[in-house]
C-alpha atoms as a PDB file:
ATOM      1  CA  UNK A   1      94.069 124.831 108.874  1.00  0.00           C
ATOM      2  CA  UNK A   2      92.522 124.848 105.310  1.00  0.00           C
ATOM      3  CA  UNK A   3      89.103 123.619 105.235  1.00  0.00           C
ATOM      4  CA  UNK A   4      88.248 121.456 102.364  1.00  0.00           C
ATOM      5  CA  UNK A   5      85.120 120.170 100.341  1.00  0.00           C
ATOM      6  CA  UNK A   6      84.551 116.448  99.687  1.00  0.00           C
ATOM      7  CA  UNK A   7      83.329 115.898  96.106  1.00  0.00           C
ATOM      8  CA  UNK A   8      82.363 112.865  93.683  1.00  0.00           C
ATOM      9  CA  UNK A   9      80.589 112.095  90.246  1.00  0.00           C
ATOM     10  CA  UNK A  10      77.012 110.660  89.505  1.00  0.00           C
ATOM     11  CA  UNK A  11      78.371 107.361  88.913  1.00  0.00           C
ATOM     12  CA  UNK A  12      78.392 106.853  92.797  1.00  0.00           C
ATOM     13  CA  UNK A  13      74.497 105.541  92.230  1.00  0.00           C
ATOM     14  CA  UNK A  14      73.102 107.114  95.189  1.00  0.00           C
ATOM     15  CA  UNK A  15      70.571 109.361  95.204  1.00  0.00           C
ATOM     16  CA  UNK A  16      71.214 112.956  94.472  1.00  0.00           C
ATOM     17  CA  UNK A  17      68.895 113.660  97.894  1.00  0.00           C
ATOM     18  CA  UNK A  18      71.291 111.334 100.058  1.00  0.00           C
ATOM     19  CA  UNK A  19      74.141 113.837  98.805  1.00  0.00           C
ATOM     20  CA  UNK A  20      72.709 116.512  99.781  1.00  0.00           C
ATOM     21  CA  UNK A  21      72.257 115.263 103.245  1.00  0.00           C
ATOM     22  CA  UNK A  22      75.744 114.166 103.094  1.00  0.00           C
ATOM     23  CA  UNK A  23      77.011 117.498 101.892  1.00  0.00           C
ATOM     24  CA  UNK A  24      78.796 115.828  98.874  1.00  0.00           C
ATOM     25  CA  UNK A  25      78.624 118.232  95.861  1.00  0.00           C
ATOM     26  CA  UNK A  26      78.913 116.070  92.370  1.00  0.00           C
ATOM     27  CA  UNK A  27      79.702 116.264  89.062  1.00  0.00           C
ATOM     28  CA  UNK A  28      77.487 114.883  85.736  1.00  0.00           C
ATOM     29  CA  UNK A  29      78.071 112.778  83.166  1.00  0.00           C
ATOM     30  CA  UNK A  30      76.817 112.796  79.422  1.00  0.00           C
ATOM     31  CA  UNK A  31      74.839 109.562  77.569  1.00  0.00           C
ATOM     32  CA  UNK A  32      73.559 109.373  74.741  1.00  0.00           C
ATOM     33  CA  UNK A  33      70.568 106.968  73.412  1.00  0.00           C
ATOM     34  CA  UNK A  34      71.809 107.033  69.420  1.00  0.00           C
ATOM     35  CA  UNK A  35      72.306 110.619  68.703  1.00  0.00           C
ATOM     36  CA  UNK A  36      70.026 111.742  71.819  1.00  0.00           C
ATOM     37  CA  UNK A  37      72.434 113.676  74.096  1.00  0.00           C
ATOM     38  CA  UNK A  38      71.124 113.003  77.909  1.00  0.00           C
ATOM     39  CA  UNK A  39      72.636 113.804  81.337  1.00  0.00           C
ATOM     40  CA  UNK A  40      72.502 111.932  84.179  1.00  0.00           C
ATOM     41  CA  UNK A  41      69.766 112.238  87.074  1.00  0.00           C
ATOM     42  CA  UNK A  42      69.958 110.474  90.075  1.00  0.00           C
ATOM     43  CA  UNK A  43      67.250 112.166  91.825  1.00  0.00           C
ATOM     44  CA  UNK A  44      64.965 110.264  93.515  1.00  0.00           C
ATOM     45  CA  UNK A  45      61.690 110.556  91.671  1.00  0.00           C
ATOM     46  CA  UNK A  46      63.652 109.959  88.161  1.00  0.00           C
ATOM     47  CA  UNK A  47      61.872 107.667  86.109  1.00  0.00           C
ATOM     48  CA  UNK A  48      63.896 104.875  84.141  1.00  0.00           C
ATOM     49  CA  UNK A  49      61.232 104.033  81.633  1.00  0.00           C
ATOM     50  CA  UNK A  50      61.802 106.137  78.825  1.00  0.00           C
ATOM     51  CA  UNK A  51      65.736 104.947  79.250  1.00  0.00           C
ATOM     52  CA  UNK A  52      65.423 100.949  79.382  1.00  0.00           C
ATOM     53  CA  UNK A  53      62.109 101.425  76.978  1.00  0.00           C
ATOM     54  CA  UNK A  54      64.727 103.018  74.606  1.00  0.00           C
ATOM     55  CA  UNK A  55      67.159 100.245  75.018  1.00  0.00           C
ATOM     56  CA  UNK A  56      64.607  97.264  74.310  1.00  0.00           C
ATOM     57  CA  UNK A  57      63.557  99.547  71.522  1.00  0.00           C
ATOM     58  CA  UNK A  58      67.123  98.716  70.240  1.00  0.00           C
ATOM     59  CA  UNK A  59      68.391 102.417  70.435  1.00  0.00           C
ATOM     60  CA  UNK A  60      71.762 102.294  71.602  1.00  0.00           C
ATOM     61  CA  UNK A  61      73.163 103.564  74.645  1.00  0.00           C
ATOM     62  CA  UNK A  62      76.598 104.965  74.971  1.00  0.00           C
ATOM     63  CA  UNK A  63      78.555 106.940  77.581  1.00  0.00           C
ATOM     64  CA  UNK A  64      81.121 110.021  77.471  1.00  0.00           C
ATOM     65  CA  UNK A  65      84.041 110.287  80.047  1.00  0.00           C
ATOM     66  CA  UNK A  66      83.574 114.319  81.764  1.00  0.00           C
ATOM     67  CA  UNK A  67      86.169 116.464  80.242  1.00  0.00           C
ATOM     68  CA  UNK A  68      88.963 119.038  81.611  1.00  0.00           C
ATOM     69  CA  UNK A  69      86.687 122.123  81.016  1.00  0.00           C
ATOM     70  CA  UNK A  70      83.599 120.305  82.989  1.00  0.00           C
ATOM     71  CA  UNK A  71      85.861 119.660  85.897  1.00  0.00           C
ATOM     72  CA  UNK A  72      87.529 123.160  86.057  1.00  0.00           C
ATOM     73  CA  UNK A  73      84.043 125.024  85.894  1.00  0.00           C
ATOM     74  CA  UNK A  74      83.101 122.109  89.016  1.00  0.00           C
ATOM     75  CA  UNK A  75      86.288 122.663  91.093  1.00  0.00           C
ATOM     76  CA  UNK A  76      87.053 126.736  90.279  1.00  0.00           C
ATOM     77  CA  UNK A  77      84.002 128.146  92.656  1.00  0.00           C
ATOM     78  CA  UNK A  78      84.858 125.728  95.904  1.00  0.00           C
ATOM     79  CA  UNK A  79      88.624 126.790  95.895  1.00  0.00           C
ATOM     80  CA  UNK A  80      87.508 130.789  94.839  1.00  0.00           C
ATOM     81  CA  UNK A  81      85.357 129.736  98.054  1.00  0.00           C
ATOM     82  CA  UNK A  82      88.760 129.055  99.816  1.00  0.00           C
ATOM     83  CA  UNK A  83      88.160 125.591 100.542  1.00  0.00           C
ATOM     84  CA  UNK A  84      90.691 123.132  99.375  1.00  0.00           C
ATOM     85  CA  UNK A  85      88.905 120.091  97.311  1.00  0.00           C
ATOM     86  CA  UNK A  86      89.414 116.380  97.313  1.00  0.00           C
ATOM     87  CA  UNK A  87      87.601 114.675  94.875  1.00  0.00           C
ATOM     88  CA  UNK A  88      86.798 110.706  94.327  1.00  0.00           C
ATOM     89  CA  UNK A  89      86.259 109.762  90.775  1.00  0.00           C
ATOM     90  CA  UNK A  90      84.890 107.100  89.144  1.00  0.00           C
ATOM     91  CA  UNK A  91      87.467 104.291  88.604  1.00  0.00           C
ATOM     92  CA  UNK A  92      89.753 104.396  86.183  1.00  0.00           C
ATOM     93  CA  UNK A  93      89.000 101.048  85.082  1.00  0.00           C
ATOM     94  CA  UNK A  94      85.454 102.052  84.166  1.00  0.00           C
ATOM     95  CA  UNK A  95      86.476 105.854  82.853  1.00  0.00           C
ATOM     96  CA  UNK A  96      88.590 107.916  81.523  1.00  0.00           C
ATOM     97  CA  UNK A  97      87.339 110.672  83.772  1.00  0.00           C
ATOM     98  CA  UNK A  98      90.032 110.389  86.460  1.00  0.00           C
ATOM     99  CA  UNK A  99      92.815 111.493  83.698  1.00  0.00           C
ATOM    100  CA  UNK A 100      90.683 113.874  82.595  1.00  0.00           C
ATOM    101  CA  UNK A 101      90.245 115.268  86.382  1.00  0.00           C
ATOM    102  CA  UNK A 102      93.613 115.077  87.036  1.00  0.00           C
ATOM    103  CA  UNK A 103      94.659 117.580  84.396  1.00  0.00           C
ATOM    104  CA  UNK A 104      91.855 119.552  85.213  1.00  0.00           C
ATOM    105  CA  UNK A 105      93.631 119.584  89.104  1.00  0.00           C
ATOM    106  CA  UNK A 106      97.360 120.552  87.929  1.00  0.00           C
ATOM    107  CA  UNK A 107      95.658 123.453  86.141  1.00  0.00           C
ATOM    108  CA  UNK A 108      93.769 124.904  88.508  1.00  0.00           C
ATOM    109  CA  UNK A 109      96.998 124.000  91.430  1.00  0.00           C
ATOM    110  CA  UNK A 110      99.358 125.856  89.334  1.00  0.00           C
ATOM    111  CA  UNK A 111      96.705 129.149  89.425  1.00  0.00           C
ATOM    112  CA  UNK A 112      95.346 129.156  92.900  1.00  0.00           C
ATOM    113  CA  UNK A 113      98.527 128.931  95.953  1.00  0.00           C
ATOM    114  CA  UNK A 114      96.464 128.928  98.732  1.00  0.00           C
ATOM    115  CA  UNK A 115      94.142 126.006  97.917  1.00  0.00           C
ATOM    116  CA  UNK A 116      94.428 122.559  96.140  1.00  0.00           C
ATOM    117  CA  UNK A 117      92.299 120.289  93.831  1.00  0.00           C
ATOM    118  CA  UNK A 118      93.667 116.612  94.803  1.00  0.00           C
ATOM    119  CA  UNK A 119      91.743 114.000  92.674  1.00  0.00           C
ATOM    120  CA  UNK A 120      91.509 110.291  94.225  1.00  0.00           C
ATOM    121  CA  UNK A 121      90.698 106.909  91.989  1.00  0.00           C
ATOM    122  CA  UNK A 122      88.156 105.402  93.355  1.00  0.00           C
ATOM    123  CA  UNK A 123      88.780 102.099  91.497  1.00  0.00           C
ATOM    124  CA  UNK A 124      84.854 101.427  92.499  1.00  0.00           C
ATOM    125  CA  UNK A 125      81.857 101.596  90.428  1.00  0.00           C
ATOM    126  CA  UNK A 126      78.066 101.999  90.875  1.00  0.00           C
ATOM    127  CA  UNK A 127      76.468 101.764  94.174  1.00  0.00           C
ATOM    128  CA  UNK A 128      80.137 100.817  95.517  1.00  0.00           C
ATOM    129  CA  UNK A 129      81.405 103.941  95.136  1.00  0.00           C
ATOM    130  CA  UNK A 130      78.314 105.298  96.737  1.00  0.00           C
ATOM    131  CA  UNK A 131      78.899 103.225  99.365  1.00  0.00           C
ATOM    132  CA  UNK A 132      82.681 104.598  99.623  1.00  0.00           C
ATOM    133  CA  UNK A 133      81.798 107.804  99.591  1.00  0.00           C
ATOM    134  CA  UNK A 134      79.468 107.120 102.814  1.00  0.00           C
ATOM    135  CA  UNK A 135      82.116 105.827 104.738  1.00  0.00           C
ATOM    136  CA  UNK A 136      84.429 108.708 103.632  1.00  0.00           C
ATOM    137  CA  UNK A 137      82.044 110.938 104.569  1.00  0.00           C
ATOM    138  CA  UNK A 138      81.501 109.692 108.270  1.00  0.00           C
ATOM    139  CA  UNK A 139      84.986 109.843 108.600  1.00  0.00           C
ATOM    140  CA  UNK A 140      84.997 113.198 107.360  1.00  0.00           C
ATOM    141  CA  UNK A 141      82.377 114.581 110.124  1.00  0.00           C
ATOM    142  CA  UNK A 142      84.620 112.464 112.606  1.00  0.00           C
ATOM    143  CA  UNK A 143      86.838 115.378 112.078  1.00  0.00           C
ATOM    144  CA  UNK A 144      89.547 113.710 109.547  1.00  0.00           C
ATOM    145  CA  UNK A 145      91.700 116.104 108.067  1.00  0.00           C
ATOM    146  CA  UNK A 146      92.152 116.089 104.445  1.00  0.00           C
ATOM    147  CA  UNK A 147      95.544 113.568 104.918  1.00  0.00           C
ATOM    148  CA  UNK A 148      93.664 111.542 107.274  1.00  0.00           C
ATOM    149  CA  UNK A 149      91.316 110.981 104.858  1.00  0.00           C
ATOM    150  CA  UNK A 150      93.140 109.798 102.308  1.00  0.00           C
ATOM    151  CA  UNK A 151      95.555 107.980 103.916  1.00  0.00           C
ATOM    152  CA  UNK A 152      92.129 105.675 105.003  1.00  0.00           C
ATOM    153  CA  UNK A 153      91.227 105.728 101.542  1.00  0.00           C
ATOM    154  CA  UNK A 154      94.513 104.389  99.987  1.00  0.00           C
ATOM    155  CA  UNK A 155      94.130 101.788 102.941  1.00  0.00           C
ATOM    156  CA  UNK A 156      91.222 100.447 102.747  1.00  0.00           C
ATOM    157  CA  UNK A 157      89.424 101.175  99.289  1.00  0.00           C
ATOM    158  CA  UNK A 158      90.502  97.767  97.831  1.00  0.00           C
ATOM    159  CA  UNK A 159      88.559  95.730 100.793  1.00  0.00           C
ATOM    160  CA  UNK A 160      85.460  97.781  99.192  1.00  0.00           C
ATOM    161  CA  UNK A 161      84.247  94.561  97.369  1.00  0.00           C
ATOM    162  CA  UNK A 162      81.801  94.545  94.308  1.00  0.00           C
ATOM    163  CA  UNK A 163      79.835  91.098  93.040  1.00  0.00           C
ATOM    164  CA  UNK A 164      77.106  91.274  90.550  1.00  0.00           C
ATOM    165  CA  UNK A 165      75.674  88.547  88.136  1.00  0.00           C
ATOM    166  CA  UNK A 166      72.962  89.392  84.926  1.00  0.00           C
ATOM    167  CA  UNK A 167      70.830  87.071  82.578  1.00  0.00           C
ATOM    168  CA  UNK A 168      71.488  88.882  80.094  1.00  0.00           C
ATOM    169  CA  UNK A 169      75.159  89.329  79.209  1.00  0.00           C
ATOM    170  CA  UNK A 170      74.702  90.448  75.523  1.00  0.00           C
ATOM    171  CA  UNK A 171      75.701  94.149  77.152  1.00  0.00           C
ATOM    172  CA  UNK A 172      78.526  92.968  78.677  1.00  0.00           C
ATOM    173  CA  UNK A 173      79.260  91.005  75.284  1.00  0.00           C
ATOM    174  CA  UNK A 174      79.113  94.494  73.399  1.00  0.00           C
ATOM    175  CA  UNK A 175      80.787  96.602  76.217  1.00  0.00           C
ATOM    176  CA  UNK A 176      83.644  94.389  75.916  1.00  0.00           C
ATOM    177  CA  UNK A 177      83.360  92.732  79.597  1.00  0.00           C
ATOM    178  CA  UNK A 178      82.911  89.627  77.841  1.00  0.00           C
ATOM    179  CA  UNK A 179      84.546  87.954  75.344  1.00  0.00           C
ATOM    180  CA  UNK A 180      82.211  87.101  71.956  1.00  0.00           C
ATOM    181  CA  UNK A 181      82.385  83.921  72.083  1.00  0.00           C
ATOM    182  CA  UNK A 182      82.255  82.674  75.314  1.00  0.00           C
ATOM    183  CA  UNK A 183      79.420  85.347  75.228  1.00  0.00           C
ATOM    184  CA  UNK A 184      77.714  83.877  72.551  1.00  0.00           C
ATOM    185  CA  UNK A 185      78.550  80.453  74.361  1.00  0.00           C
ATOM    186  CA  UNK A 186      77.165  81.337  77.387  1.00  0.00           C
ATOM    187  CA  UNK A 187      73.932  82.532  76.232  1.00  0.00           C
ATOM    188  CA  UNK A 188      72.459  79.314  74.626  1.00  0.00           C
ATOM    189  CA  UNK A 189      73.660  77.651  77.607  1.00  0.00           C
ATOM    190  CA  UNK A 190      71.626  79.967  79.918  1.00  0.00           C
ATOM    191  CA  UNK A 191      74.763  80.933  81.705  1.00  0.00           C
ATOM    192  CA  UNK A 192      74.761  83.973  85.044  1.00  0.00           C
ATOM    193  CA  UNK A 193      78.088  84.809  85.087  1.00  0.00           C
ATOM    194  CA  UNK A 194      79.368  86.458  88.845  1.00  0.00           C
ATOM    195  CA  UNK A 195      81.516  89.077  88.035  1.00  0.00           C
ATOM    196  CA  UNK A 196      83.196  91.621  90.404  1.00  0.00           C
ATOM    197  CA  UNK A 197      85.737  94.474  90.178  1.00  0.00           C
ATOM    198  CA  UNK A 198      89.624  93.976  90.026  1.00  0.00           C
ATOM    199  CA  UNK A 199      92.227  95.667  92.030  1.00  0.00           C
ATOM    200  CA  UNK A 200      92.226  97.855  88.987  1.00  0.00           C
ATOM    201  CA  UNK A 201      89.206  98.556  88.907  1.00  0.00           C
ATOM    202  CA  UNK A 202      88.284  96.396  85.831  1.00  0.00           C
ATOM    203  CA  UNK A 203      84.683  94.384  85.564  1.00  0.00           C
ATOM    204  CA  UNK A 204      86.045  90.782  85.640  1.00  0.00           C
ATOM    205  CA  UNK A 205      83.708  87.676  85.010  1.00  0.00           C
ATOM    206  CA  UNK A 206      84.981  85.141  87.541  1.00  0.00           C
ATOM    207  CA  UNK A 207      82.509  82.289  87.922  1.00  0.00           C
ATOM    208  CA  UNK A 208      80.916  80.788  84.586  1.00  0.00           C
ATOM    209  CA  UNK A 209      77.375  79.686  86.576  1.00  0.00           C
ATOM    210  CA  UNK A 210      74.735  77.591  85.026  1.00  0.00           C
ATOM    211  CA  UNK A 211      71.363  79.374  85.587  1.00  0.00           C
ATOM    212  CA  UNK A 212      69.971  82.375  87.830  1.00  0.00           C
ATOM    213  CA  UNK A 213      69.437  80.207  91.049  1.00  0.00           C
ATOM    214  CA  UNK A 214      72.763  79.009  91.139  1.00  0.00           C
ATOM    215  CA  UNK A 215      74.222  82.232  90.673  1.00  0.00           C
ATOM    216  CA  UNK A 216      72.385  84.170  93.270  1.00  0.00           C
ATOM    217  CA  UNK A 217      73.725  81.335  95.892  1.00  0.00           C
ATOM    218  CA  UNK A 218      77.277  81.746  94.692  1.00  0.00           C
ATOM    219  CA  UNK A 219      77.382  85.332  95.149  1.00  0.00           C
ATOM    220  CA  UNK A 220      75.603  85.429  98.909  1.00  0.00           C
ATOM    221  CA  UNK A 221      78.786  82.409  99.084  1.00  0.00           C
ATOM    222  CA  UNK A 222      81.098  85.316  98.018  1.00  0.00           C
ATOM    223  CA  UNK A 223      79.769  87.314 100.754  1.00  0.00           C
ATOM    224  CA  UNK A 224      80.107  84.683 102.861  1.00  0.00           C
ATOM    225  CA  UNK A 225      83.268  84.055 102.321  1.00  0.00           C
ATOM    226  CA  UNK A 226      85.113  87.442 102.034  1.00  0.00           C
ATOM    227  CA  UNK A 227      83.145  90.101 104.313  1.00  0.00           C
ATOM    228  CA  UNK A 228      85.102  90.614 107.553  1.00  0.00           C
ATOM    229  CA  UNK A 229      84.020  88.486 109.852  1.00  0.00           C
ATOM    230  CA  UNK A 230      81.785  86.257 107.289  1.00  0.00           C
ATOM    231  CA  UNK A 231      78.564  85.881 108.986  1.00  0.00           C
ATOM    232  CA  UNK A 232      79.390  88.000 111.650  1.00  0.00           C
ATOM    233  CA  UNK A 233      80.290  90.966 109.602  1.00  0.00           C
ATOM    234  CA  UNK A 234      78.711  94.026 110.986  1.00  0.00           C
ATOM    235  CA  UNK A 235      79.436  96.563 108.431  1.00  0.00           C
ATOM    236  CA  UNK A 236      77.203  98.022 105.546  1.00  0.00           C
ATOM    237  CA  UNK A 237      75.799  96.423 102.873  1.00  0.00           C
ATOM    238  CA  UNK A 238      74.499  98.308  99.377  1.00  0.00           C
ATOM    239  CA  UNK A 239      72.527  96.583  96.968  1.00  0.00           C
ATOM    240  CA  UNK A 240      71.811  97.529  93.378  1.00  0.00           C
ATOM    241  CA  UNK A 241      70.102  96.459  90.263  1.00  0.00           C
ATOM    242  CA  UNK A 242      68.877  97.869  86.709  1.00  0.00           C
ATOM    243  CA  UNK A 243      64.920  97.651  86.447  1.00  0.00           C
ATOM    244  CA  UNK A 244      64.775  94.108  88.516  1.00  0.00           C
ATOM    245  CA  UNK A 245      63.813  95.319  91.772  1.00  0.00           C
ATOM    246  CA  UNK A 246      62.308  92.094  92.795  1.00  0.00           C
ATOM    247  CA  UNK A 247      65.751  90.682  92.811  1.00  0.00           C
ATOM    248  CA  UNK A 248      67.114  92.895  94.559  1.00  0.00           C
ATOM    249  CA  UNK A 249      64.521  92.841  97.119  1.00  0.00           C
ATOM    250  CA  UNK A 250      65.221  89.023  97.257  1.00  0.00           C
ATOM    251  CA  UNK A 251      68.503  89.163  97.743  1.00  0.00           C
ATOM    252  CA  UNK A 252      68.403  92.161 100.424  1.00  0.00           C
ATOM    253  CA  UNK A 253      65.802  89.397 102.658  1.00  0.00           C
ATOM    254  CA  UNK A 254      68.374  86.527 102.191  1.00  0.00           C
ATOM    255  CA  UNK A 255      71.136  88.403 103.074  1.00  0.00           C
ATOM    256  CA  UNK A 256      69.476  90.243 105.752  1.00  0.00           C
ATOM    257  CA  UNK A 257      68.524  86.942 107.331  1.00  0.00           C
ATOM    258  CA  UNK A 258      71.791  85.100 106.925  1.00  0.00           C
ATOM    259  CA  UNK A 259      74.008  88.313 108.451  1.00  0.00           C
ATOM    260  CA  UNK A 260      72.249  88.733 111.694  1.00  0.00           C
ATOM    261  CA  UNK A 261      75.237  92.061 112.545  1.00  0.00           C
ATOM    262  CA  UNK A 262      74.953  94.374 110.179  1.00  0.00           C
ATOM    263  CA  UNK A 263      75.432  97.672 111.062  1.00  0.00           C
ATOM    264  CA  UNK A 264      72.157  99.135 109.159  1.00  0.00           C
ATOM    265  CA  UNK A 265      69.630  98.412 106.971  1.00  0.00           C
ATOM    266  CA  UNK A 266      70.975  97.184 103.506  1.00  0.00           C
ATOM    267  CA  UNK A 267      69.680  99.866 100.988  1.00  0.00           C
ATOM    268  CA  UNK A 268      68.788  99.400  97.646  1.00  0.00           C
ATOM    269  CA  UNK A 269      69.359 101.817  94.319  1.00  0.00           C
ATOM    270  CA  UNK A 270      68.895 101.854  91.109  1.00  0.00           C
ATOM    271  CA  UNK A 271      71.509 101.269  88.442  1.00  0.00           C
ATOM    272  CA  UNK A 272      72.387 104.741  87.341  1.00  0.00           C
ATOM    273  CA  UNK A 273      72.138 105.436  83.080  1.00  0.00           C
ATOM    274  CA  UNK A 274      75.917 105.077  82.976  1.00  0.00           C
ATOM    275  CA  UNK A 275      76.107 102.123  84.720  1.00  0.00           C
ATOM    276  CA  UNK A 276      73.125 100.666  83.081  1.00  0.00           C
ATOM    277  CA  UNK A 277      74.412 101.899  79.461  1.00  0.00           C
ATOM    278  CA  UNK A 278      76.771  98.909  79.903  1.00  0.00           C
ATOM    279  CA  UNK A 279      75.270  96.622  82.517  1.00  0.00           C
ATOM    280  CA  UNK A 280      71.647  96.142  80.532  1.00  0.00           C
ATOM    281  CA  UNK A 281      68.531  95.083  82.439  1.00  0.00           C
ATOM    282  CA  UNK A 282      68.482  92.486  84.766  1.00  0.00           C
ATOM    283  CA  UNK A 283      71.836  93.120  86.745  1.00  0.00           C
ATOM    284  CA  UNK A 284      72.522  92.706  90.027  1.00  0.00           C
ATOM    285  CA  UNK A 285      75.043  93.548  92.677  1.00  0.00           C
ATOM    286  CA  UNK A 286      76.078  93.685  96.030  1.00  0.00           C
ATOM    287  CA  UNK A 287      78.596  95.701  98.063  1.00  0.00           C
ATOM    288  CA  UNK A 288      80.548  95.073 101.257  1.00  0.00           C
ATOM    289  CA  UNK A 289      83.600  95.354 102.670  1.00  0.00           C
ATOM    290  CA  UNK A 290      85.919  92.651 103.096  1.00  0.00           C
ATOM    291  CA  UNK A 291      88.912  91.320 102.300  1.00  0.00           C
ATOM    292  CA  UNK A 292      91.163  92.746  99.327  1.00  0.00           C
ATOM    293  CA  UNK A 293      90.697  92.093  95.547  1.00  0.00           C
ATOM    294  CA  UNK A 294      92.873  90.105  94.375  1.00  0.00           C
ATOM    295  CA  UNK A 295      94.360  90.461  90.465  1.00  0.00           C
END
């Protein structure tokens, strides 16, 4: 049997600490703040000032998909290693990493025999991917072979649901996540709107919501609604937010109070730089499993 090596990207949104207990090797991505090349740290201790400082200084933030030769330097030592890999990208929504993975995999397949690189779309973004790549992980030490594994992936990925709102959607308006003019709309009338991630893994606005109150109640609805088991869901829960940790907070004692069975703690991380690049200050989100996206 051909041992293999569980892998991911830093858009998971987890710390880099919690990956090292989890024995989840990753691969960077590039930003840049104007002409400032940066890449990501999600260490712990990593400061976001100088980043969202930049941002309100009105430098602008942009993002780079990792490239073929950046994923055949990551993968080349673990199968040289003679472990077989199977990595989970960023979605392919979000990125254009997973094509640029998967070329980087029928390269290095064709050169080694004895091991593979088989790369796996995530179609989940920011702390929801970190959250995937926990459950894959337990899984994993359960003693799932590399098939098992990603049979349960294929399966069950899509329940991984993602629900975030912002009051500030001018990011989204420039990212393209939201249309101009209902942007432009939406921001004299003080509108939140709850947003989540399609079976595609595309950011989709789906509730137009008047005002931060009434979003935040509409999304723990949401949850409500769609976790398995509603208020008696007893998985995990992931929280995450970009430089509003009081609303985050908030939202992890409402929840935590309302879902009396969940299997943990609900943790709380920052919105990593590539995520944040797009999302702005003052998102959001929460992450559970439930039942599947729909369109």
């Amino acid at each position: 049997m051909i041992k293999y090596i569980l892998t991911c990207e830093s858009t998971v949104d987890i710390y880099k600490e919690d990956l090292e207990l989890l024995n989840v090797p990753y691969i960077d991505y590039n930003y840049f703040l104007d002409d400032e090349k940066l890449t990501t740290n999600i260490s712990k201790d990593f400061s976001y000032d100088y980043f969202y400082h930049s941002i309100e200084m009105g430098k602008k933030a942009t993002t780079t998909q990792v490239t073929k030769e950046s994923y055949l330097n990551f993968f080349t030592p673990f199968l040289k290693e003679g472990y077989d890999v199977l990595h989970i990208t960023f979605s392919s929504g979000l990125s254009g990493s997973f094509g640029q993975a998967t070329l980087a995999s029928e390269e290095l397949n064709k050169k080694f025999t004895k091991n593979t690189v088989t790369v796996i779309d995530s179609l989940a973004g920011a702390t929801g991917y970190g959250l995937l790549m926990r459950e894959l992980v337990e899984r994993r030490d359960k003693g799932y072979l590399k098939k098992e594994l990603i049979t349960w992936l294929e399966n069950n990925k899509l329940t991984l649901n993602h629900w975030f709102y912002t009051t500030d959607i001018s990011y989204f308006i420039k990212g393209g996540r939201v249309k101009w003019i209902e942007g432009i709309i939406g921001k004299r009338l003080s509108i939140c709107p709850l947003m989540n991630v399609s079976v595609n893994g595309e950011i989709i606005p789906r509730f137009k919501i008047i005002g931060k109150k009434r979003v935040f109640k509409k999304a723990l609805d949401q949850m409500e609604k769609l976790a398995f088991g509603g208020l008696h869901y007893t998985g995990k829960c992931y929280i995450t937010h970009s430089n509003d940790l009081a609303e985050a907070l908030k939202l992890k004692k409402v929840i935590e109070e309302k879902f009396l069975f969940l299997e943990e703690e609900i943790k709380i991380y920052p919105a990593g730089t590539i995520t944040a690049s797009h999302a702005g200050p003052g998102a959001v989100g929460i992450f559970f499993f439930g039942e599947k996206r729909y369109d």
